[in-house]
C-alpha atoms as a PDB file:
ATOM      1  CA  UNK A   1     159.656  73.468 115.122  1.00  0.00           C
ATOM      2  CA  UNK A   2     156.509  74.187 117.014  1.00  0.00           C
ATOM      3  CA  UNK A   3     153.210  74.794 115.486  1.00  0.00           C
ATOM      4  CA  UNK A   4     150.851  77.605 116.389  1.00  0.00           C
ATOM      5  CA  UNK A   5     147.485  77.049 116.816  1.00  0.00           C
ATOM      6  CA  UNK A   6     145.437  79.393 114.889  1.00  0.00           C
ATOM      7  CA  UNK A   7     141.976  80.757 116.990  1.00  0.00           C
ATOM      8  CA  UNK A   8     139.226  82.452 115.387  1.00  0.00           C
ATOM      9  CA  UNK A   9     138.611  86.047 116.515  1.00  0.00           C
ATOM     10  CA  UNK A  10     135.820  88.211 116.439  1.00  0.00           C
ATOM     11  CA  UNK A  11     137.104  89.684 113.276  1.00  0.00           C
ATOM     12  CA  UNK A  12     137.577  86.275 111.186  1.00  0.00           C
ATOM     13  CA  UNK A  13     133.632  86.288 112.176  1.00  0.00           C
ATOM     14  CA  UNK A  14     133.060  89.634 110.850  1.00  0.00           C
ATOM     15  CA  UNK A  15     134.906  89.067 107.464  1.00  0.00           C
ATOM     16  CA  UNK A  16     133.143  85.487 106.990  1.00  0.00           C
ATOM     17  CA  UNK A  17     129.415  87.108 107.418  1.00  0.00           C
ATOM     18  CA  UNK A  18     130.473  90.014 105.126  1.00  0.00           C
ATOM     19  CA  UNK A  19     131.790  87.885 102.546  1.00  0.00           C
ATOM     20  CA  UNK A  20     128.388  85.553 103.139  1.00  0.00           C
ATOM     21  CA  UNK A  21     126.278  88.405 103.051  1.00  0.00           C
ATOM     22  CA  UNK A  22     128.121  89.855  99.400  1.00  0.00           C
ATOM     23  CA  UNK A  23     127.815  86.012  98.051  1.00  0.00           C
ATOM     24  CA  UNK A  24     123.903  86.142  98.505  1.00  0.00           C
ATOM     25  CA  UNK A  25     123.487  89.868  97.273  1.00  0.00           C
ATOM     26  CA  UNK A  26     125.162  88.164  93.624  1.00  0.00           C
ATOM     27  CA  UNK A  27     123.139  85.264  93.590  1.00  0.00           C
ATOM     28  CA  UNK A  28     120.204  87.661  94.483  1.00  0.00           C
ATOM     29  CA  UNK A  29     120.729  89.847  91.443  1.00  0.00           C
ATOM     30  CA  UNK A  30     121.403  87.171  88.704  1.00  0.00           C
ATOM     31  CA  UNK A  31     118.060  85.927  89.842  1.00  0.00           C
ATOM     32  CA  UNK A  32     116.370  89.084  89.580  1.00  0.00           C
ATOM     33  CA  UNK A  33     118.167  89.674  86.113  1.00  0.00           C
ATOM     34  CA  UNK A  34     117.649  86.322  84.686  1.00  0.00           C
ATOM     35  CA  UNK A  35     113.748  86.553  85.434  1.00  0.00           C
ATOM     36  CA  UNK A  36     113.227  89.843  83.904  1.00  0.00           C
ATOM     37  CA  UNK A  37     115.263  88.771  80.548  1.00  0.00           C
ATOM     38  CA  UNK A  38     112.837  85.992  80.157  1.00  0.00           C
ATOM     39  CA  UNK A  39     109.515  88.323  81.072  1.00  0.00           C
ATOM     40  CA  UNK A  40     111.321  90.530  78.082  1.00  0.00           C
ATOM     41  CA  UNK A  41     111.346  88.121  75.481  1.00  0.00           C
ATOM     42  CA  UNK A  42     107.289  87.887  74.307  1.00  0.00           C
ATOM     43  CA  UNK A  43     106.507  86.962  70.895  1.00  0.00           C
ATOM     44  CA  UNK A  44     105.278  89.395  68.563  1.00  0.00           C
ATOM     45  CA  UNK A  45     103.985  89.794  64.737  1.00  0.00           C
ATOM     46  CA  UNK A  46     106.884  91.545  62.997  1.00  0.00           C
ATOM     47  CA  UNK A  47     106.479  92.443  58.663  1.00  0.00           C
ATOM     48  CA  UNK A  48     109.070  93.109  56.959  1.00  0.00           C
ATOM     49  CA  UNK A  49     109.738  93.765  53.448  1.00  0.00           C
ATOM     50  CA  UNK A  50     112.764  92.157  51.187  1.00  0.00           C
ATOM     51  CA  UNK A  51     114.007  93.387  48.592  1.00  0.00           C
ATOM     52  CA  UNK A  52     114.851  91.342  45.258  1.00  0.00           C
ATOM     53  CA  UNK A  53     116.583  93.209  42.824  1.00  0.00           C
ATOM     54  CA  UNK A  54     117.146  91.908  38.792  1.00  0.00           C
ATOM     55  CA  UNK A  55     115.423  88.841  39.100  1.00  0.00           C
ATOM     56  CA  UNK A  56     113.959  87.392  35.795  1.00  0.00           C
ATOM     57  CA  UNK A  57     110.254  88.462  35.026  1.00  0.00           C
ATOM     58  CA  UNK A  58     109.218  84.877  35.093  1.00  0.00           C
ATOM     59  CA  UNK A  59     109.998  84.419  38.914  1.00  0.00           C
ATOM     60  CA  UNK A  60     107.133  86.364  40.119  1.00  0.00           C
ATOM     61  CA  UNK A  61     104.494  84.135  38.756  1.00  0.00           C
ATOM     62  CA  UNK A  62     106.360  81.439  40.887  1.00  0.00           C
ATOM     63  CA  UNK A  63     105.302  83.524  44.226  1.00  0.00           C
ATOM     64  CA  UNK A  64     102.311  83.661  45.975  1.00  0.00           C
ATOM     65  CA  UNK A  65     101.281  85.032  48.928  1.00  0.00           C
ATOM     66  CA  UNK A  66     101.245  82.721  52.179  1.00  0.00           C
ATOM     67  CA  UNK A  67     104.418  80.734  50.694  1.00  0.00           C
ATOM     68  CA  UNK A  68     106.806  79.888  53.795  1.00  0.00           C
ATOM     69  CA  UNK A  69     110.337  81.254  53.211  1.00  0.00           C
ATOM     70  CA  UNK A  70     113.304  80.002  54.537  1.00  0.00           C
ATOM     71  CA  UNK A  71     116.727  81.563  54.230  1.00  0.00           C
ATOM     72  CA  UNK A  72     119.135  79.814  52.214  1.00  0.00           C
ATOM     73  CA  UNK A  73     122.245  78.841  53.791  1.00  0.00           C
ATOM     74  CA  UNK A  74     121.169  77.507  57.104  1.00  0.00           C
ATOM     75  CA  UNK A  75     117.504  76.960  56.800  1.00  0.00           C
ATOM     76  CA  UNK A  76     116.546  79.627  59.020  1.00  0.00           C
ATOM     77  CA  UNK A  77     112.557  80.052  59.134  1.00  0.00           C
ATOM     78  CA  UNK A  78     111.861  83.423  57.459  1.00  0.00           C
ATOM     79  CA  UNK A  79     108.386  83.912  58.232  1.00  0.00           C
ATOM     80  CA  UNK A  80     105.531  84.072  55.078  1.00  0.00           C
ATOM     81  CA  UNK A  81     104.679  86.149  52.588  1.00  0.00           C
ATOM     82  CA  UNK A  82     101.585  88.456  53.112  1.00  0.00           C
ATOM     83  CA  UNK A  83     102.365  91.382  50.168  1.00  0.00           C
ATOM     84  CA  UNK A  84     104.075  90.835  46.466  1.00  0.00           C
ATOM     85  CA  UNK A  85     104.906  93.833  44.440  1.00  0.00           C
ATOM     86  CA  UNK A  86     106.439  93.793  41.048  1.00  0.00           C
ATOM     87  CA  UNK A  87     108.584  96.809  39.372  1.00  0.00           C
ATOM     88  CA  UNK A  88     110.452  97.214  36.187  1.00  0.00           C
ATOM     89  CA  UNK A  89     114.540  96.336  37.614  1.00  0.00           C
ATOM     90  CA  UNK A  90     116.766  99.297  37.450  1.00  0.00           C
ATOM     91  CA  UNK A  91     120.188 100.085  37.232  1.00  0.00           C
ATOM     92  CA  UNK A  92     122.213 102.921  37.856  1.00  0.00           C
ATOM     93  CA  UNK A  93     124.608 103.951  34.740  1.00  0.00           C
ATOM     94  CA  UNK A  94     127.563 106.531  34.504  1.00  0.00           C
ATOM     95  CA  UNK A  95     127.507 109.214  31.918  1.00  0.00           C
ATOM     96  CA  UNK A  96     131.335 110.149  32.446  1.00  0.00           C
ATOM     97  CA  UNK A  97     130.579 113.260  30.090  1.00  0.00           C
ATOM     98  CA  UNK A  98     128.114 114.857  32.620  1.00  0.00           C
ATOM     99  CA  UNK A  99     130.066 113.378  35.782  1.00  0.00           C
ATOM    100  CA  UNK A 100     126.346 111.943  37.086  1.00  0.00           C
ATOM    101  CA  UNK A 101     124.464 108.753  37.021  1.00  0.00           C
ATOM    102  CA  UNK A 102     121.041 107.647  35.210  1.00  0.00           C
ATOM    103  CA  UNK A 103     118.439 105.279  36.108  1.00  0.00           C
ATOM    104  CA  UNK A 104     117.531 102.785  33.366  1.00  0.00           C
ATOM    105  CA  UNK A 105     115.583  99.630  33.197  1.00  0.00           C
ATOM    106  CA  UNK A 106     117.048  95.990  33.167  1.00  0.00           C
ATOM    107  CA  UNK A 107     115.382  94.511  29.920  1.00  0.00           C
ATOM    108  CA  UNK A 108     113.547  91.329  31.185  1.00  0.00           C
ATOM    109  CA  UNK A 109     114.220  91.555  34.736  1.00  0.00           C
ATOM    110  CA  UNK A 110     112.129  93.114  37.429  1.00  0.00           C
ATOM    111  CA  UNK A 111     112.127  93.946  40.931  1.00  0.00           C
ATOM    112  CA  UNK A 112     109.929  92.178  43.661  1.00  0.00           C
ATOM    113  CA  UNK A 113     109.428  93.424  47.140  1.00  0.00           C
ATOM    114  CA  UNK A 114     108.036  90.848  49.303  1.00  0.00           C
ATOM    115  CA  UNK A 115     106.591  91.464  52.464  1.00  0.00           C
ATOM    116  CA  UNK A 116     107.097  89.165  55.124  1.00  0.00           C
ATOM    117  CA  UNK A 117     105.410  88.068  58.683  1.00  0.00           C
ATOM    118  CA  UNK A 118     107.218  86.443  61.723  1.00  0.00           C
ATOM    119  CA  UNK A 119     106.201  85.615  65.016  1.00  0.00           C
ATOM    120  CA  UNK A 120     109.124  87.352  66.577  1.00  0.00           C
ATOM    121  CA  UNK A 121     111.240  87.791  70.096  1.00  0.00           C
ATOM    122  CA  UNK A 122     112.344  91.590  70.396  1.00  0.00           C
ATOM    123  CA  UNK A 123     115.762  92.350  72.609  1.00  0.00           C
ATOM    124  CA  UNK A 124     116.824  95.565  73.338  1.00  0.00           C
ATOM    125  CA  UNK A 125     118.897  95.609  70.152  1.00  0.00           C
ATOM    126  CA  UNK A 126     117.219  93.186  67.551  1.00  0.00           C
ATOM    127  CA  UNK A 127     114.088  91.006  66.317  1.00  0.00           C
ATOM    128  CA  UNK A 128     114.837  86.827  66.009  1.00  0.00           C
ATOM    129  CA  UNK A 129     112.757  84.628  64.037  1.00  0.00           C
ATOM    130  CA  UNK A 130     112.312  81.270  66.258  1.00  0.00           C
ATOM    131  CA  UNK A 131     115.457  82.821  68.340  1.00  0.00           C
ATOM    132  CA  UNK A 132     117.866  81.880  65.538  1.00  0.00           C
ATOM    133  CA  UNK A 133     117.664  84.495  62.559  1.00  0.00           C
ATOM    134  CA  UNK A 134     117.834  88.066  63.228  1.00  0.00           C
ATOM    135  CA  UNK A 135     115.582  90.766  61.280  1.00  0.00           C
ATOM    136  CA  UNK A 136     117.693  94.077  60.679  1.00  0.00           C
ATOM    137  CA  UNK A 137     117.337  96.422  57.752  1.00  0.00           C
ATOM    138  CA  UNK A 138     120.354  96.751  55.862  1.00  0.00           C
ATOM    139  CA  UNK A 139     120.399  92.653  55.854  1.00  0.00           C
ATOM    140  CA  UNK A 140     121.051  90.788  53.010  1.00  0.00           C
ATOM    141  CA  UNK A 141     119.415  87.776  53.089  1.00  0.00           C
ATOM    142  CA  UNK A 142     118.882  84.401  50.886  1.00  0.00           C
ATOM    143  CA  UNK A 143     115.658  83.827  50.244  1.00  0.00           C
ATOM    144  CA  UNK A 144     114.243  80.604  49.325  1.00  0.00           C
ATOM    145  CA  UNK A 145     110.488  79.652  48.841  1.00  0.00           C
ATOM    146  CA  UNK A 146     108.472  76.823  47.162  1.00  0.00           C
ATOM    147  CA  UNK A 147     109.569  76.806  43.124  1.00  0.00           C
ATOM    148  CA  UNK A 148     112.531  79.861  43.672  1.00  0.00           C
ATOM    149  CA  UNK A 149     115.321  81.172  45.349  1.00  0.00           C
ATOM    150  CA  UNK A 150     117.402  84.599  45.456  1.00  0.00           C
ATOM    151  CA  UNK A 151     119.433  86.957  47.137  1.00  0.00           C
ATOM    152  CA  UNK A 152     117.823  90.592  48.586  1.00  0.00           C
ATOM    153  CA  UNK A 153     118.140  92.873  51.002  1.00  0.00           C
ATOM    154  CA  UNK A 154     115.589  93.238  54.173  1.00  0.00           C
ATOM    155  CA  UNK A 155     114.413  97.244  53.124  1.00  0.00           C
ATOM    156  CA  UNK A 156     112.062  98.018  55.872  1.00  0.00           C
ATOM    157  CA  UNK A 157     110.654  96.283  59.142  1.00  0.00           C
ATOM    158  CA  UNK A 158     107.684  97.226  60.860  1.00  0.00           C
ATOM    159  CA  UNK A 159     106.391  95.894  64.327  1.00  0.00           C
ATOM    160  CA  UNK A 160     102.604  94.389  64.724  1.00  0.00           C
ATOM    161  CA  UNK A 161     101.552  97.789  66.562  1.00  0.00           C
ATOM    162  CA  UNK A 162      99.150 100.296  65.596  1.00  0.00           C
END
């Protein structure tokens, strides 16, 4: 059996520099991309407000304001608390007879809103706390501070700018 010796043409050439050329335009744009997802990613003051529904009335003598919260199952840093507010807990009951629902007070429980500040790293979809824990209304969240603990639900958030 005889072997053929392979030459290189002029097109081999041609598709070698074309495939060259289309290997540096990719490395070229991941760079590009990379470097503007950094430039992206500045820290900013974030407040947001949690909401913790039902909680006995003794708990919000146990908050204060510039208490560091953490979130409760891993640890996350939640920021600390600039704003308490304290309201009478409600609950929504059926009246079957009328086919509608009344508001009525929780004896010996209120409701606490605590408003919250992060420094904060925005992405086009989201706000993270330290890059780990991210702030989203609609969020339920464990909340744990110096002397109490609960469960809520992140109500509003508001960015740092006038």
């Amino acid at each position: 059996m005889s072997e053929k010796k392979r030459k290189i043409n002029f097109f081999d050439v041609v598709i070698i520099a074309l495939v060259a050329v289309l290997c540096v335009a990719v490395l070229v744009i991941r760079s590009k991309s990379a470097a503007s997802s950094t430039t992206a990613a500045q820290m900013q003051t974030l407040q947001y407000t949690i909401e913790l529904n039902a909680v006995p009335d003794q708990m919000s003598d146990a908050i204060a304001i510039g208490d560091s919260l953490t979130e409760g199952v891993k640890n996350y840093n939640l920021g600390n608390v600039v704003d308490v507010q304290v309201e009478a807990a409600t609950d929504q009951t059926p009246i079957a007879s009328e086919g509608r629902y009344v508001e009525k007070e929780i004896p010996e429980m209120e409701k606490i809103f605590l408003t919250v500040e992060a420094q904060v790293t925005e992405s086009d979809s989201s706000f993270a706390i330290d890059g780990a824990y991210v702030v989203r209304a609609g969020n339920t969240v464990s909340v744990k501070g110096p002397g109490y603990a609960w469960e809520g639900m992140i109500v509003s958030v508001n960015r740092g700018e006038a």
